[in-house]
C-alpha atoms as a PDB file:
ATOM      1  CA  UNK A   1       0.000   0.000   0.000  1.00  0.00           C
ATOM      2  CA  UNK A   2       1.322   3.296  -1.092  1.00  0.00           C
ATOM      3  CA  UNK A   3       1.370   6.578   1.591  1.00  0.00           C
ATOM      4  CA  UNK A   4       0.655   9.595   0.174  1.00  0.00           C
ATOM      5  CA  UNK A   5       2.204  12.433   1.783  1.00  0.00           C
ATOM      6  CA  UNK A   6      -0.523  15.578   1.769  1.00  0.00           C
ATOM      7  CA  UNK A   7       1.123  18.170   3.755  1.00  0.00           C
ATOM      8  CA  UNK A   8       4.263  19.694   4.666  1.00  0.00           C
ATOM      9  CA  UNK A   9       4.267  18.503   8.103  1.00  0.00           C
ATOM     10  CA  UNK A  10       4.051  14.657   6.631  1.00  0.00           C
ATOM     11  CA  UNK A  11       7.083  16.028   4.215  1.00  0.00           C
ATOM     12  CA  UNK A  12       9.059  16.980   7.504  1.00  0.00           C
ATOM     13  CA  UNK A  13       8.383  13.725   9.437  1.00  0.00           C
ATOM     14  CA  UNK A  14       9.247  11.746   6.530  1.00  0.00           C
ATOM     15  CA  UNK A  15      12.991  13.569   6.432  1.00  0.00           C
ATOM     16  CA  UNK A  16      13.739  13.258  10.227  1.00  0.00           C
ATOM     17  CA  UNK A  17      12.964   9.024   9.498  1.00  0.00           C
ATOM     18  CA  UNK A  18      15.227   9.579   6.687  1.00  0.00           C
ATOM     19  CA  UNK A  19      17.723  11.140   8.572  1.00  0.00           C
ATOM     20  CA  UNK A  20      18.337   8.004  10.708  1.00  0.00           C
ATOM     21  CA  UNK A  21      19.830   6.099   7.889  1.00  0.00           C
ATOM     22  CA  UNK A  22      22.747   7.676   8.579  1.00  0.00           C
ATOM     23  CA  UNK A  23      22.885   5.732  11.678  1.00  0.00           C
ATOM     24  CA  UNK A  24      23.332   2.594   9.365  1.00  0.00           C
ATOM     25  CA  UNK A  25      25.681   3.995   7.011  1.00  0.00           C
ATOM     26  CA  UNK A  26      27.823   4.560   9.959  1.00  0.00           C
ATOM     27  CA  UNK A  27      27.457   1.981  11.299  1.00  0.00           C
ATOM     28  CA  UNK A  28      27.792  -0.152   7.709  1.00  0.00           C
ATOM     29  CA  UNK A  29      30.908   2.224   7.232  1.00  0.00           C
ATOM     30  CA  UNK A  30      32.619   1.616  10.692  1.00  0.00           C
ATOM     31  CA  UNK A  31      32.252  -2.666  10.149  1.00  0.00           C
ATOM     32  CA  UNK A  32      33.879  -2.133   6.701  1.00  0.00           C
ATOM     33  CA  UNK A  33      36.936  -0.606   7.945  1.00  0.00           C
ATOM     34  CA  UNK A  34      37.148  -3.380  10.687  1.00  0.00           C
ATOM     35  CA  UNK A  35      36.689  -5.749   7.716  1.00  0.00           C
ATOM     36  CA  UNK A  36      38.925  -4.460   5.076  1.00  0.00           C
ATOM     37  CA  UNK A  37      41.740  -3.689   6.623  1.00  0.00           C
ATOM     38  CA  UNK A  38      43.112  -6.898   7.048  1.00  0.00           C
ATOM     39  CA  UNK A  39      42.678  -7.658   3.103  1.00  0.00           C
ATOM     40  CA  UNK A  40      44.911  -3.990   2.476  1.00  0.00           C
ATOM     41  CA  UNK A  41      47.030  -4.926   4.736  1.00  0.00           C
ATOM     42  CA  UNK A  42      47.794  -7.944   3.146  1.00  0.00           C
ATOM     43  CA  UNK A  43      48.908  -6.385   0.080  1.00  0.00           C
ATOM     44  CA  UNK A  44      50.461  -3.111   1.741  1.00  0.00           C
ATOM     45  CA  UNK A  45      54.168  -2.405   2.122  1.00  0.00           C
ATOM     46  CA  UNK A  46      55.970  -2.703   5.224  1.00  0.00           C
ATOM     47  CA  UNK A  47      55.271   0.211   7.289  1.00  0.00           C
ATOM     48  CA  UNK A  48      52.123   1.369   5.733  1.00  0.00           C
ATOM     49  CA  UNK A  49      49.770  -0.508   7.287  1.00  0.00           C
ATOM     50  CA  UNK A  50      48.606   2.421   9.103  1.00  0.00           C
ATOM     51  CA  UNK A  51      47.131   3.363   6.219  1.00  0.00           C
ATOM     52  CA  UNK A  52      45.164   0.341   5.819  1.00  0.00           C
ATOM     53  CA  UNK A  53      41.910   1.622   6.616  1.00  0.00           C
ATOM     54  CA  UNK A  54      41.771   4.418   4.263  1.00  0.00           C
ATOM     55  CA  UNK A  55      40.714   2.391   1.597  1.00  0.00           C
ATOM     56  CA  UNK A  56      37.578   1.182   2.754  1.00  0.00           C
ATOM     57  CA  UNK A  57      36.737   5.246   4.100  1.00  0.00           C
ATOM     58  CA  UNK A  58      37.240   6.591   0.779  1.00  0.00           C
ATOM     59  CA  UNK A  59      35.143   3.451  -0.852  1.00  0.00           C
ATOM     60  CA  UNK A  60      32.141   3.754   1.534  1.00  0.00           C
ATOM     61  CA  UNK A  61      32.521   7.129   1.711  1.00  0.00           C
ATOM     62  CA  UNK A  62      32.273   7.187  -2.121  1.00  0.00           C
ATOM     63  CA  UNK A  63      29.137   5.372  -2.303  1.00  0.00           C
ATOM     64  CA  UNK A  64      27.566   7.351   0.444  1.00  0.00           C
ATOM     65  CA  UNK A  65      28.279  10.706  -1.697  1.00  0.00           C
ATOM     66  CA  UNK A  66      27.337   9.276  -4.986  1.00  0.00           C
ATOM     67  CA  UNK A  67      24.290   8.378  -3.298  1.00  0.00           C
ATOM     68  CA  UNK A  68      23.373  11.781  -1.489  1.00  0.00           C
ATOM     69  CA  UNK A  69      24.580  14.214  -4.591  1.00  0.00           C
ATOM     70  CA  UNK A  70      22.299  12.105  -6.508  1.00  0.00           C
ATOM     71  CA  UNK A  71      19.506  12.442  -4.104  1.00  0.00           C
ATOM     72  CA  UNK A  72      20.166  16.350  -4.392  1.00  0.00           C
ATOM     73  CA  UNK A  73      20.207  16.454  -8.127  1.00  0.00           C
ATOM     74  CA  UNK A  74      16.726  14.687  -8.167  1.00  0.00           C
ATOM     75  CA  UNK A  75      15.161  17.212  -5.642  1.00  0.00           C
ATOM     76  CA  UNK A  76      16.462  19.945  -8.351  1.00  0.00           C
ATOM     77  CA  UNK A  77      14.850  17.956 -10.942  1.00  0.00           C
ATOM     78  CA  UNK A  78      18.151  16.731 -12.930  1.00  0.00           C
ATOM     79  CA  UNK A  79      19.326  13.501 -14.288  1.00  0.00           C
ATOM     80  CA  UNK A  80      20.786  10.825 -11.955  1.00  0.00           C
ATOM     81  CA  UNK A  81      21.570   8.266 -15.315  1.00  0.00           C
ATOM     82  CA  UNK A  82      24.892   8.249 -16.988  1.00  0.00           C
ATOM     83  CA  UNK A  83      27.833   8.437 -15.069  1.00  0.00           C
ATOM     84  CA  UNK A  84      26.430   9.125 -11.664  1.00  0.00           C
ATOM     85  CA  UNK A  85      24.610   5.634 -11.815  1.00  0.00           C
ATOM     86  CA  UNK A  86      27.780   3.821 -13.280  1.00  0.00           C
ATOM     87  CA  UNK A  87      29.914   5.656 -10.253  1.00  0.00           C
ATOM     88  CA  UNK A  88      26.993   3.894  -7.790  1.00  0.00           C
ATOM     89  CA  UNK A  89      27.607   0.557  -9.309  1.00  0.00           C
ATOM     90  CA  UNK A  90      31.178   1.082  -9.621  1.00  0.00           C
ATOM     91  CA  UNK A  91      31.900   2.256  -5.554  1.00  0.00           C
ATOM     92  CA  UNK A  92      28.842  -0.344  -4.804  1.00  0.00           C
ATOM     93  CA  UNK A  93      30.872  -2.977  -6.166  1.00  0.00           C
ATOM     94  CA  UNK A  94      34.473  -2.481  -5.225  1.00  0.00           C
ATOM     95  CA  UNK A  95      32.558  -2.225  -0.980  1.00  0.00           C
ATOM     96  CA  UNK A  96      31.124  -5.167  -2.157  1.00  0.00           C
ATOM     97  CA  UNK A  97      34.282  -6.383  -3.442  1.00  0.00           C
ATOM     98  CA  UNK A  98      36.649  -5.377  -0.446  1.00  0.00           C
ATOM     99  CA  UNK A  99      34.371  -6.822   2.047  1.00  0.00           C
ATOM    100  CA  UNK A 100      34.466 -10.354   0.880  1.00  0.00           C
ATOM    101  CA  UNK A 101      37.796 -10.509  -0.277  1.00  0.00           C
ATOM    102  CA  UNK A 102      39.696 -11.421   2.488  1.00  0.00           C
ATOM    103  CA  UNK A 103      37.340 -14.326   3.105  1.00  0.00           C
ATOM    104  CA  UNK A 104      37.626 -15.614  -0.696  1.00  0.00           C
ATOM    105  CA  UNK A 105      41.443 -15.376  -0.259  1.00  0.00           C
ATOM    106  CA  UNK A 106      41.073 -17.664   2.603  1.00  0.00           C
ATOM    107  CA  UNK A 107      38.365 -19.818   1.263  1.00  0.00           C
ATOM    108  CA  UNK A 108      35.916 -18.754   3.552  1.00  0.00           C
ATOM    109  CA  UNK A 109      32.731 -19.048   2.162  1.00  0.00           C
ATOM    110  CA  UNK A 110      30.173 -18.099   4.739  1.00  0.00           C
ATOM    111  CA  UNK A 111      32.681 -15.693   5.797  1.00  0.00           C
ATOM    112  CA  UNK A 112      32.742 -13.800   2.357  1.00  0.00           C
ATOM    113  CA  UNK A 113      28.366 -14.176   2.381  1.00  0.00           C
ATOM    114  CA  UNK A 114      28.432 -12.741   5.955  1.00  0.00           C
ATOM    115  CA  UNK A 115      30.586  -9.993   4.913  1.00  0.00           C
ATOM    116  CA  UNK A 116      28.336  -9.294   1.852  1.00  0.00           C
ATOM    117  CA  UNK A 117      25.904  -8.116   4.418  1.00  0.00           C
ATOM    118  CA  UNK A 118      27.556  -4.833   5.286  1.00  0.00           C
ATOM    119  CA  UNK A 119      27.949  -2.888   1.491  1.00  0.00           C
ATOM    120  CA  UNK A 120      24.615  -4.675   0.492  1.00  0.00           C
ATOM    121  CA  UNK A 121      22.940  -2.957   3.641  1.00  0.00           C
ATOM    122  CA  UNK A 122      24.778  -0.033   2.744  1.00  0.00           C
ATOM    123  CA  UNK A 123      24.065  -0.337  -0.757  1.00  0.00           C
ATOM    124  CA  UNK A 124      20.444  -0.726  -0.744  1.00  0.00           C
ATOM    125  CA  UNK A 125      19.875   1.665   2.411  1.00  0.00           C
ATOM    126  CA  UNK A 126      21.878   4.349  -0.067  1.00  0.00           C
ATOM    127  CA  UNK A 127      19.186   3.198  -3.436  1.00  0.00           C
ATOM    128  CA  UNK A 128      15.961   3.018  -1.100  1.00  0.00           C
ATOM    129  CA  UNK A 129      17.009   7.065   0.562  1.00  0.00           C
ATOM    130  CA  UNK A 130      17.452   8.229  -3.222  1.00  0.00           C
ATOM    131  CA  UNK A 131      14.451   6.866  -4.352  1.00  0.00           C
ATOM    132  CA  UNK A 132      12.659   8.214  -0.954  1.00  0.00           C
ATOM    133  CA  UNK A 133      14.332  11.639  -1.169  1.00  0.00           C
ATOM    134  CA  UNK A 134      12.787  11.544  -4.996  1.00  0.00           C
ATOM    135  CA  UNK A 135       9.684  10.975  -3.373  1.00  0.00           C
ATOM    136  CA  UNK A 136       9.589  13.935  -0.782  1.00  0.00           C
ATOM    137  CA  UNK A 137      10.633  15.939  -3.183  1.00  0.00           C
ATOM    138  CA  UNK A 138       8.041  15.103  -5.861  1.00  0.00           C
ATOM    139  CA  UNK A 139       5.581  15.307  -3.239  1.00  0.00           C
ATOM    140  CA  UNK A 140       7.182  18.515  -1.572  1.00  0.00           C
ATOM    141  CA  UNK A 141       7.008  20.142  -4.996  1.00  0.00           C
ATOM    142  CA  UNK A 142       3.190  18.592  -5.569  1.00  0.00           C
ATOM    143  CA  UNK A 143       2.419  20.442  -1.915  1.00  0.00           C
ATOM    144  CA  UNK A 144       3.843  23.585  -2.715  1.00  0.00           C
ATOM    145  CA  UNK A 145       1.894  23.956  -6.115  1.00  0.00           C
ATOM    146  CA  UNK A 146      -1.134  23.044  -4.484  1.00  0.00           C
ATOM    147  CA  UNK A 147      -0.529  25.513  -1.784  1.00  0.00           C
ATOM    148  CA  UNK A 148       0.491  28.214  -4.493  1.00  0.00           C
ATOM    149  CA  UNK A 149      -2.983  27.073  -6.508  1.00  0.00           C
ATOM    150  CA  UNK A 150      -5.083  27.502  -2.751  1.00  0.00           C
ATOM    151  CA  UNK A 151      -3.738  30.777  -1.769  1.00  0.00           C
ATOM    152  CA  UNK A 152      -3.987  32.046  -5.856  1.00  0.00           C
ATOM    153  CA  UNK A 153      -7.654  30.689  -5.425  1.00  0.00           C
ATOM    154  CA  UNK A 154      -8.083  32.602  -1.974  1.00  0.00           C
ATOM    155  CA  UNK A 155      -6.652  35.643  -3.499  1.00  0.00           C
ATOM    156  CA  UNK A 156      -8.972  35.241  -6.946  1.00  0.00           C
ATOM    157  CA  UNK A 157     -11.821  34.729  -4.135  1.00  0.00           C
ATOM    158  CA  UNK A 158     -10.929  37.909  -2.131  1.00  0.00           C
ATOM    159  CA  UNK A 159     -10.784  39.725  -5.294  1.00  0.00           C
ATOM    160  CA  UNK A 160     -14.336  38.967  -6.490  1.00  0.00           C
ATOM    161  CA  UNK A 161     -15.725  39.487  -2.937  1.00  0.00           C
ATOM    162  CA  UNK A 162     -13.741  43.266  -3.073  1.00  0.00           C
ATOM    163  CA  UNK A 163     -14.974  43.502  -6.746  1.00  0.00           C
ATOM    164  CA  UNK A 164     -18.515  42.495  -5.632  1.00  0.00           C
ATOM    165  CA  UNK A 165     -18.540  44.670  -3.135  1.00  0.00           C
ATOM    166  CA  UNK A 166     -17.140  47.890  -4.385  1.00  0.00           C
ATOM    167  CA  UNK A 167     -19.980  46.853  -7.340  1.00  0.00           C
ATOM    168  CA  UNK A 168     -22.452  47.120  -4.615  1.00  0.00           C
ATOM    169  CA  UNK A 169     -21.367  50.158  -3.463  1.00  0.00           C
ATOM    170  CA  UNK A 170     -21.406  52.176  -6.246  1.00  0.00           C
ATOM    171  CA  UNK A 171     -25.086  50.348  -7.223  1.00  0.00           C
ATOM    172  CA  UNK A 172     -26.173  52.463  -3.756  1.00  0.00           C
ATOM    173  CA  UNK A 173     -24.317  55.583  -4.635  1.00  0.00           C
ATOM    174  CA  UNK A 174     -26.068  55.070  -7.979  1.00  0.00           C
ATOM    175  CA  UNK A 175     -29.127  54.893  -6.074  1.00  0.00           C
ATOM    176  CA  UNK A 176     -28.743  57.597  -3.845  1.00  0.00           C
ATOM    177  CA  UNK A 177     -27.356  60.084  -6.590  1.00  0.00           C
ATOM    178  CA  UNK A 178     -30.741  58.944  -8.885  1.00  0.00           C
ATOM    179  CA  UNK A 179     -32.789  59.526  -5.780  1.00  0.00           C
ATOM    180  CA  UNK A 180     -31.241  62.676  -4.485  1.00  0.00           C
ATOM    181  CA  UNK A 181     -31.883  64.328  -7.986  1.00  0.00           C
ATOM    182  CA  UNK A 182     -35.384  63.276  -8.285  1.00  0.00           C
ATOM    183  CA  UNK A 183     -36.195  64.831  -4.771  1.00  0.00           C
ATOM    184  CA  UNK A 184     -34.128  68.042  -6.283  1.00  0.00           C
ATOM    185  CA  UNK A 185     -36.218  67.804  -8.937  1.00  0.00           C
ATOM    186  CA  UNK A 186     -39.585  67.788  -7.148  1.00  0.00           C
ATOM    187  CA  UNK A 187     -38.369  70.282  -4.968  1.00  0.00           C
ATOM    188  CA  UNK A 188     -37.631  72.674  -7.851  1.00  0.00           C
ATOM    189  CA  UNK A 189     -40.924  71.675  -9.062  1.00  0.00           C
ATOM    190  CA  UNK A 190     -42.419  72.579  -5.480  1.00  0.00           C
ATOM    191  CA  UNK A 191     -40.636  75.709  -5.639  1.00  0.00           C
ATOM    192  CA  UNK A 192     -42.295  76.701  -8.974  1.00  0.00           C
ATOM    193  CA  UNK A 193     -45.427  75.831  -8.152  1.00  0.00           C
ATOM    194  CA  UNK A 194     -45.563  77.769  -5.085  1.00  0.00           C
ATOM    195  CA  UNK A 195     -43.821  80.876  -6.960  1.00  0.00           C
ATOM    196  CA  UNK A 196     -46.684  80.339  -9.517  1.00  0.00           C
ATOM    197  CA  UNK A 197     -49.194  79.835  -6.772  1.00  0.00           C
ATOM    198  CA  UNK A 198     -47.923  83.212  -5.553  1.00  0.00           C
ATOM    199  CA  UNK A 199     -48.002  85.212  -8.819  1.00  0.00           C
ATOM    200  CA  UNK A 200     -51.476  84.217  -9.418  1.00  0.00           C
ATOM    201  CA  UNK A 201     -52.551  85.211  -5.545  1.00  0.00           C
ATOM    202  CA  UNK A 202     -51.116  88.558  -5.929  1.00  0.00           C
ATOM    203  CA  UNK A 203     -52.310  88.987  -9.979  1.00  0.00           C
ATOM    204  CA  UNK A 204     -55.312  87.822  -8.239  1.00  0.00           C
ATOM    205  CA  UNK A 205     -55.543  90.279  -5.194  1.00  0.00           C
ATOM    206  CA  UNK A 206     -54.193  92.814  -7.650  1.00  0.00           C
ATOM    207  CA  UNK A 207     -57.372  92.735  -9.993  1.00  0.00           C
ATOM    208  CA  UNK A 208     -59.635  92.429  -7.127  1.00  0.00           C
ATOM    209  CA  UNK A 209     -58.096  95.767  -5.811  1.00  0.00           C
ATOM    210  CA  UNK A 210     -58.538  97.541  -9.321  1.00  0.00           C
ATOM    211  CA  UNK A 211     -62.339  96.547  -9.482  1.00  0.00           C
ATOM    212  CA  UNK A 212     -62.271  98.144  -6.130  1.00  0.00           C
ATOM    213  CA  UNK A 213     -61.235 100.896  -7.383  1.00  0.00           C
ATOM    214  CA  UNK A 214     -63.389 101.591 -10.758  1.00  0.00           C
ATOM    215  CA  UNK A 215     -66.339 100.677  -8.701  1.00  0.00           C
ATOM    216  CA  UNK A 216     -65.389 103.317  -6.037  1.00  0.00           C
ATOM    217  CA  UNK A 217     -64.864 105.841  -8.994  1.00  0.00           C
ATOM    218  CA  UNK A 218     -68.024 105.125 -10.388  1.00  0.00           C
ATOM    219  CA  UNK A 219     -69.970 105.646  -7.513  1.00  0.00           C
ATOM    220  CA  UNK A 220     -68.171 108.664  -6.932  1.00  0.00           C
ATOM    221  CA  UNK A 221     -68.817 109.735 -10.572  1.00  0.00           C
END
């Protein structure tokens, strides 16, 4: 059954396990040079055999940086084919290689299987974190898009509700502007009616006051 690894927090667990391979690879690394220097030694001048246990450092070593640089170039999204897979093969084998050969020397067969233990761990331990690390990463990437594609959606969202908003507020403006000029309107019109209402009371009061006036004349006449 496959995990699936939804959120950054999963992403962080998932390195922290990862990080205690190294415990094996030390440990794989340590039982190598307890295993391989007797086989350099074998074949080392007098009064190098200090030097012994470089050999299987630098080997293991090799394998473990093959191992991790390709892990890093697959996070970045680059090509781990070519010569950085025949370097794995090449430092897997020559652990592989070192380990047992003292035993084969001696014709020690369970000897050179029980020593094949120790780069195969190492070996495989260094395959399965590359193919892991691909994994967090692909999924690391996948979480980040998604997160970029949530927070572009909240921002698209925010957007609308600002554009929806700022639509509804000039709607009332609209409103109030088409309202406030129709009551300016019928208070204009209010206005002129009463001014008309006005002329006609004093055109009115005016002509009564004239009749007023001939009739008083006439009478007087």
């Amino acid at each position: 059954m496959t995990v699936r690894i939804n959120t950054q927090e999963q992403v962080d667990q998932a390195e922290k396990v990862l990080r205690l391979s190294w415990v094996i690879v030390f440990g794989v690394i340590l039982f190598s040079v307890f295993t391989v220097t007797p086989l350099v030694e074998r074949s080392t001048p007098e009064g190098w055999e200090w030097s012994a246990p470089i050999l299987p450092l630098v080997v293991d070593v090799a394998v473990v940086i093959s191992i991790r640089v390709d892990a890093i170039v697959a996070r970045l999204g680059g090509s781990t084919t070519g010569w950085p897979l025949a370097l794995r093969v090449l430092t897997g084998g020559a652990s592989v290689a070192l380990n047992v050969g003292n035993s084969v020397l001696d014709g020690d067969l369970v000897g050179a299987l029980v020593h094949t233990a120790a780069p195969a761990v190492l070996i495989v331990v260094a395959e399965a974190s590359l193919k892991w690390r691909r994994e967090i990463a692909a999924a690391s990437t996948r979480i980040e898009a998604e997160r970029r594609e949530q927070e572009d959606a909240r921002r698209r969202e925010q957007r609308e509700r600002e554009d929806r908003a700022r639509a509804d507020r000039e709607r009332e403006q609209e409103a109030r502007r088409v309202e406030r000029e129709r009551q300016e309107a019928a208070e204009r019109e209010r206005r002129r009616d009463e001014q008309a209402e006005r002329e006609r009371e004093r055109e009115h009061a005016a002509r009564i006051a004239r009749e007023e006036r001939e009739h008083a004349a006439a009478l007087e006449a």
